[in-house]
Protein backbone atom coordinates (compact mmCIF):
# COMPACT_ATOMS: atom_id res chain seq x y z
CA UNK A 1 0.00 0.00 0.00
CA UNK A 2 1.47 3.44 -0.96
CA UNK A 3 1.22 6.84 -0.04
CA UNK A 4 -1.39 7.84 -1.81
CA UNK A 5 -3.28 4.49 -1.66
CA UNK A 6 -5.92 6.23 0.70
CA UNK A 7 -7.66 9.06 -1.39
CA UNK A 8 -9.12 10.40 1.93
CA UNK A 9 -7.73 14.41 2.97
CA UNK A 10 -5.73 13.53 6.19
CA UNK A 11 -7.69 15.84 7.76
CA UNK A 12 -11.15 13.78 7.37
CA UNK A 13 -9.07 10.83 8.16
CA UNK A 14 -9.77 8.77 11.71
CA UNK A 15 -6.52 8.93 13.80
CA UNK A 16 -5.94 5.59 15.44
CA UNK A 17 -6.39 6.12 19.49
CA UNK A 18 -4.49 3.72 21.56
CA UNK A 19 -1.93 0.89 21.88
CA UNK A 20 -0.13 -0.15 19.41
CA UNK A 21 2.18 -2.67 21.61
CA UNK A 22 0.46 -5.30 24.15
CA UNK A 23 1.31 -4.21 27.99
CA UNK A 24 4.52 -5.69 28.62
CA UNK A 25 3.78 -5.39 32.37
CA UNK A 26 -0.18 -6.23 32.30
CA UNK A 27 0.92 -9.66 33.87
CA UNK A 28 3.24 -8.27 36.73
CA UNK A 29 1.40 -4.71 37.53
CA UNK A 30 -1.47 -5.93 39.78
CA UNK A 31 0.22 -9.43 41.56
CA UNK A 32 4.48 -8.29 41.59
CA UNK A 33 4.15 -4.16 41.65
CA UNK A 34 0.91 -2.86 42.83
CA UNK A 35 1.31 -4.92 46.54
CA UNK A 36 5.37 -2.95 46.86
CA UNK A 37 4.00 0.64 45.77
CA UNK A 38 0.78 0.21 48.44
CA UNK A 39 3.64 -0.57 51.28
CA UNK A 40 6.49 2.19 50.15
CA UNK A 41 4.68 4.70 47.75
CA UNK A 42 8.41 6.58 47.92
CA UNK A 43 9.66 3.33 45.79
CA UNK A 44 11.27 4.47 41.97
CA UNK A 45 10.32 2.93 38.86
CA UNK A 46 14.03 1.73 39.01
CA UNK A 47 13.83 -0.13 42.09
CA UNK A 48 10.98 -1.93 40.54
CA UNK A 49 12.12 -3.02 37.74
CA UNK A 50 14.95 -4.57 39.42
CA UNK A 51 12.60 -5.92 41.32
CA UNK A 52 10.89 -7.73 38.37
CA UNK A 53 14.46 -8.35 36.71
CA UNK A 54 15.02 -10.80 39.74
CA UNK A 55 11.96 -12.07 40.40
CA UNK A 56 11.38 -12.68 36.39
CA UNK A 57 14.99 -12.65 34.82
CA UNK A 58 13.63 -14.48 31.25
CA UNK A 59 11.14 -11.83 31.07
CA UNK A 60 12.84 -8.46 31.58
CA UNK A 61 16.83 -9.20 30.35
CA UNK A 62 17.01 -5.25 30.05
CA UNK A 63 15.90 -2.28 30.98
CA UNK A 64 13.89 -1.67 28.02
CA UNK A 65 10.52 -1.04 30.13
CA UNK A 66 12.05 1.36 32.40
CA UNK A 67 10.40 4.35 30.94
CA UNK A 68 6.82 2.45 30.59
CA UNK A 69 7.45 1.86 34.84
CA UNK A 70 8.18 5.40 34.99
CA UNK A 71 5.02 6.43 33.27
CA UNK A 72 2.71 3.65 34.62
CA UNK A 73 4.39 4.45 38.82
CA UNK A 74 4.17 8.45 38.07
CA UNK A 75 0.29 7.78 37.14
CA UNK A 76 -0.61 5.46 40.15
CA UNK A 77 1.11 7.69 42.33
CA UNK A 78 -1.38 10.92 40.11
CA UNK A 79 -4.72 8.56 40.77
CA UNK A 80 -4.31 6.43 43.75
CA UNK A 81 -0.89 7.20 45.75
CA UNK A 82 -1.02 9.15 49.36
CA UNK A 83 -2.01 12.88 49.26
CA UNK A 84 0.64 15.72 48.98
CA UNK A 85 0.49 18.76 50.21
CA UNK A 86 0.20 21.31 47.27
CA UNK A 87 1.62 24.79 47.86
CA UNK A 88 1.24 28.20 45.90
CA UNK A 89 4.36 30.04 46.59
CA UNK A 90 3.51 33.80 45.96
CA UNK A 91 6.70 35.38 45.74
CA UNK A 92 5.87 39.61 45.68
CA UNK A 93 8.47 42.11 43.58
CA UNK A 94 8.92 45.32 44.74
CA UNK A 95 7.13 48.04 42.94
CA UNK A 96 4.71 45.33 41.42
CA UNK A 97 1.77 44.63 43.74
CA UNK A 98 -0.32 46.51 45.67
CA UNK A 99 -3.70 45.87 47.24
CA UNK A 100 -6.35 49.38 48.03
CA UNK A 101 -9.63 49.06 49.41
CA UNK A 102 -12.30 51.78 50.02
CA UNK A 103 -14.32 51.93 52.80
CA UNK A 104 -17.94 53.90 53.15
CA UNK A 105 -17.65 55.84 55.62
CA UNK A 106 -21.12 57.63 55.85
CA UNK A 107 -21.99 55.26 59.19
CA UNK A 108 -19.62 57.37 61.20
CA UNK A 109 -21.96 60.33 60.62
CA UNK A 110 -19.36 62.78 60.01
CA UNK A 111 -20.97 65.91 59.70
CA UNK A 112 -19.82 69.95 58.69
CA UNK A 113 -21.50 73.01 59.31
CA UNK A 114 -24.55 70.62 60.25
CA UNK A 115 -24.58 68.88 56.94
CA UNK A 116 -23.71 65.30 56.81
CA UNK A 117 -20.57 64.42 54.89
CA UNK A 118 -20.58 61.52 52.68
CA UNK A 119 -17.12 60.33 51.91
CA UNK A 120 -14.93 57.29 51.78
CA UNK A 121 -11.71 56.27 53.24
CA UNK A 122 -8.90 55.00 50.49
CA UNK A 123 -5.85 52.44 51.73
CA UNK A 124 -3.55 51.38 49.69
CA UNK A 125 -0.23 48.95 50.33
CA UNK A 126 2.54 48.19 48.23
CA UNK A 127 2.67 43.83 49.27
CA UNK A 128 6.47 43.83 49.17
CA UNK A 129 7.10 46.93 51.48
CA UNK A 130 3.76 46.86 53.54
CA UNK A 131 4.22 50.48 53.14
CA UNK A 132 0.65 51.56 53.70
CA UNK A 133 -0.94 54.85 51.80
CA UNK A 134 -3.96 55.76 53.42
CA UNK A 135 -6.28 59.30 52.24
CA UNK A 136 -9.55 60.68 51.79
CA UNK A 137 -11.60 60.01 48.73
CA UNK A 138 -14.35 62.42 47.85
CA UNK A 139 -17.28 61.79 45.73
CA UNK A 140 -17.91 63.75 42.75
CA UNK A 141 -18.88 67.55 43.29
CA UNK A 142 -17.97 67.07 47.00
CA UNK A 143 -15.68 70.12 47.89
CA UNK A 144 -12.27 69.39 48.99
CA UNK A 145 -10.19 70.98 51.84
């Protein structure tokens, strides 16, 4: 069969999901592997394998599966191994990052010359510095002293 022996556009063609090579450690994962990683979850795919290289020499001569182990440990450890601890570092840069926040402050019933005065108190921090800004904010048409 030859290159163009398909006359479908590869981009109507069906891509082929899956395995292409049998499981060379469907017979070992669930009786020889699965019981060590339940009692050390710390063990490397390394470990393992030489593991299965002694307990099955004819089977695994090499090391040829090594990076299959990887994959298949680094999964079971994803899906079923103990929980970690996850851990956002937020790291702040000076100059970067700063946080503000208005507050209403028309429950304190400030008042002048009788007249109630509606404004709002402003802070604002730079994160890295914790320098804080803090001021008056005045609504629109409000006079200003």
């Amino acid at each position: 069969m030859g290159f163009d022996a398909d006359p479908t556009p590869p981009s109507k063609r069906k891509i082929a999901h899956g395995r292409t090579v049998s499981d060379p450690l469907e017979r070992y994962w669930e009786n020889d592997l699965l019981p060590l990683l339940e009692m050390d979850s710390a063990l490397q795919a390394v470990t393992l394998l030489r593991h299965l290289q002694s307990a099955h020499p004819l089977a695994f001569p090499d090391d040829r599966i090594r990076r299959t182990l990887e994959r298949r440990v680094r999964q079971w450890r994803a899906l079923s191994g103990p929980e970690r601890c996850i851990i956002f570092r937020q790291t702040p840069e000076p100059g970067y990052i700063g946080q503000s926040d208005f507050t209403h402050a028309d429950e304190l019933g400030v008042t002048i010359a009788g007249l109630p005065f509606p404004h709002l108190l402003y802070h604002f921090v730079m994160v890295y510095t914790r320098r804080p800004k803090r001021g008056r904010a005045f609504p629109a048409g409000a006079a200003r002293s």
